[in-house]
Protein backbone atom coordinates (compact mmCIF):
# COMPACT_ATOMS: atom_id res chain seq x y z
CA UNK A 1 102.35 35.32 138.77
CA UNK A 2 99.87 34.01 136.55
CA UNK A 3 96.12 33.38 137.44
CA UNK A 4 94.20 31.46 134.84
CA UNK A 5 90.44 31.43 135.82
CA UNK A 6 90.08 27.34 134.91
CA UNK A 7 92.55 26.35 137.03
CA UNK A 8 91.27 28.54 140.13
CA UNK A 9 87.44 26.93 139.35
CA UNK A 10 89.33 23.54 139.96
CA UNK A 11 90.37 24.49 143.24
CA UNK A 12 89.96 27.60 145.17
CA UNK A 13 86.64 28.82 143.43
CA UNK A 14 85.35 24.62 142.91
CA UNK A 15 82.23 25.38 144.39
CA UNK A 16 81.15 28.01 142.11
CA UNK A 17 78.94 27.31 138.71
CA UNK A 18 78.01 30.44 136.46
CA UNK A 19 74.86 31.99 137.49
CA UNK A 20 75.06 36.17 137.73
CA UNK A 21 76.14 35.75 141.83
CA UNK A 22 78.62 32.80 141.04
CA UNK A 23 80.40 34.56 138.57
CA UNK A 24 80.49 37.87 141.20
CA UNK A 25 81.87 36.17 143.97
CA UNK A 26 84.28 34.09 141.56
CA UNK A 27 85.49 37.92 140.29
CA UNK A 28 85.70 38.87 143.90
CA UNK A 29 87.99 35.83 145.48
CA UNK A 30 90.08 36.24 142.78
CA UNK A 31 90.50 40.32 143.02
CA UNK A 32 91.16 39.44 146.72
CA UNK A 33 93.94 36.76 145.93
CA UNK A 34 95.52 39.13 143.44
CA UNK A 35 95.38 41.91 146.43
CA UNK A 36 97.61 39.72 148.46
CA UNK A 37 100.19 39.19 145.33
CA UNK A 38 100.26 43.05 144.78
CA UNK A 39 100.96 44.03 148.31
CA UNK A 40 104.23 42.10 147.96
CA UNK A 41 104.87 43.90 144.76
CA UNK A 42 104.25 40.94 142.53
CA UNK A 43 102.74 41.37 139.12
CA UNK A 44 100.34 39.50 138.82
CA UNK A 45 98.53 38.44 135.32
CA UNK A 46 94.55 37.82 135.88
CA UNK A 47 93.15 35.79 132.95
CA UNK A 48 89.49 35.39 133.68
CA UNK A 49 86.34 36.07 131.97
CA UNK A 50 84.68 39.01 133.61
CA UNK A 51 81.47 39.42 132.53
CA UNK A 52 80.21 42.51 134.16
CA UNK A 53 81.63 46.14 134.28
CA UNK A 54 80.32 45.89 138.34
CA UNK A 55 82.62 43.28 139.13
CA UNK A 56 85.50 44.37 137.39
CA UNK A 57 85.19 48.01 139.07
CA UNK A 58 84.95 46.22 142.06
CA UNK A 59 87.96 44.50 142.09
CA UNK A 60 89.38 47.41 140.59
CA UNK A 61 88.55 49.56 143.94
CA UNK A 62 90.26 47.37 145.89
CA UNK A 63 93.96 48.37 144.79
CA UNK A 64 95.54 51.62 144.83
CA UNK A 65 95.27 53.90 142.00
CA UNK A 66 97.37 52.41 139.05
CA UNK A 67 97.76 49.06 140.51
CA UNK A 68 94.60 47.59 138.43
CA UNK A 69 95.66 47.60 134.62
CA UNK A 70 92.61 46.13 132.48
CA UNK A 71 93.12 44.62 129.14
CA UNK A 72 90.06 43.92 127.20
CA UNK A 73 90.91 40.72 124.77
CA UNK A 74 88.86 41.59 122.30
CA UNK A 75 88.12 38.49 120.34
CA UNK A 76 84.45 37.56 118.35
CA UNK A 77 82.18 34.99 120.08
CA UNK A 78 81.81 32.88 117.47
CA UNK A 79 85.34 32.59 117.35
CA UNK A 80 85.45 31.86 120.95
CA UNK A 81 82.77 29.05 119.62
CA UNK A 82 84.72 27.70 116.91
CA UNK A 83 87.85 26.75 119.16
CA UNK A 84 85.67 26.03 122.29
CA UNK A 85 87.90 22.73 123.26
CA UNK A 86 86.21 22.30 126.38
CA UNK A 87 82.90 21.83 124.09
CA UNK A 88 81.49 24.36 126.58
CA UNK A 89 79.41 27.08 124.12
CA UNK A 90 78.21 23.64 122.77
CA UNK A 91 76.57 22.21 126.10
CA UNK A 92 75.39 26.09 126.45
CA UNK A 93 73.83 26.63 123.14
CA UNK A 94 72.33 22.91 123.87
CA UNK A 95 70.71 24.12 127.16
CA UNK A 96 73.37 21.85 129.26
CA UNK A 97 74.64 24.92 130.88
CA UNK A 98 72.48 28.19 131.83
CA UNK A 99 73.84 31.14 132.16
CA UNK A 100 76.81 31.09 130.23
CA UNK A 101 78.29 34.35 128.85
CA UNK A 102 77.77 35.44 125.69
CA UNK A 103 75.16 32.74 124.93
CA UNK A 104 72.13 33.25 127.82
CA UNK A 105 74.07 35.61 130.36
CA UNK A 106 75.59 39.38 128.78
CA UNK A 107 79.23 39.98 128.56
CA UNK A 108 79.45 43.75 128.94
CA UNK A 109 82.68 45.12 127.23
CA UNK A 110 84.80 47.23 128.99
CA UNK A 111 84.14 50.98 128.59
CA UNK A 112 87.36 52.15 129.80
CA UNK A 113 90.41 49.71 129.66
CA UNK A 114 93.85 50.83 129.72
CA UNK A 115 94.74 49.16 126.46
CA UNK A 116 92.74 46.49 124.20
CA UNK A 117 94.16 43.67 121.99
CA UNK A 118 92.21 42.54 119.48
CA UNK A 119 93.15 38.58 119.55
CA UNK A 120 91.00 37.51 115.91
CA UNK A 121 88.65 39.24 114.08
CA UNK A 122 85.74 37.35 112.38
CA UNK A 123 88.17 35.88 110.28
CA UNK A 124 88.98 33.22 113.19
CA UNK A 125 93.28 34.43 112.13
CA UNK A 126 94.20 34.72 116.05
CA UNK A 127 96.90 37.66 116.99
CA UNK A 128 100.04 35.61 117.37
CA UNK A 129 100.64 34.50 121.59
CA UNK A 130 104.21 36.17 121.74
CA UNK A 131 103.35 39.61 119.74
CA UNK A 132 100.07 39.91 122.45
CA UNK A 133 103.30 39.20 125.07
CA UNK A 134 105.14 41.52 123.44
CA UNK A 135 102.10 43.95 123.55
CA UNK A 136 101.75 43.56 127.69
CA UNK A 137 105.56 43.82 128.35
CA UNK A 138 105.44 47.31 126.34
CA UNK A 139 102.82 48.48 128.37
CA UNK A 140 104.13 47.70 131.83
CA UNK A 141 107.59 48.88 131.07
CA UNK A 142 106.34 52.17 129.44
CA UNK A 143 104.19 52.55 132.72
CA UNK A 144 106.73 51.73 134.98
CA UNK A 145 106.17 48.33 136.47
CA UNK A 146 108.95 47.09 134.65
CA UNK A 147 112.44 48.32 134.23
């Protein structure tokens, strides 16, 4: 199962913008969805911006031990900038949108995820989609989630 954090803030999480509680209780709905998929033993792949260490240890302490695999994608914001084809760092940088993360609101990196992958460097060259695939499938069949 796949989770992709735009498509949730068209339905389930509509009502939510991006101020500092928004964003929690975004983080939060969607830990507790995932919850749901895990206790049925389905792997489920969270793609969501997740500003803030709290939030992400939060969702974190809602699954048994080993059932909450973080991967930091590691990729420059002004990368994230220069493909922004929602034109959404644009309308932040222009004042359009407050609290937007990594422009007026922190992004606080991850201190302690179980693996990173670093999708571009400044450069703008992004990590190919299927070797970052490639990457994840290692992982969860070298931990045991896969056989």
């Amino acid at each position: 199962m796949v989770l992709d954090g735009d498509n949730i803030r068209h339905g389930l999480n509509k009502n939510l913008g991006f101020s500092a509680a928004d964003r929690e209780e975004n983080i939060r709905r969607i830990g507790e969805v995932s919850k749901l998929f895990a206790s049925t033993g389905v792997i489920t792949l969270v793609s969501f911006i997740s500003p803030y260490k709290q939030d992400r240890d939060a969702v974190r302490a809602l699954l048994p031990e080993g059932d909450f695999v973080e991967i930091y994608m590691k990729i420059p914001l002004s990368v994230c900038e220069e493909r922004d084809p929602k034109g959404l760092y644009k309308a932040a940088r222009a004042g359009k949108i407050k609290g937007f993360t990594g422009i007026d609101d922190p992004y606080e990196e991850p201190e302690n995820p179980e693996f990173v992958i670093e999708v571009s460097k400044e450069d703008g060259v992004l990590l190919a989609p299927e070797k970052m695939a490639v990457t994840v499938l290692d992982y969860l069949k070298n931990k045991g989630y896969l056989r």
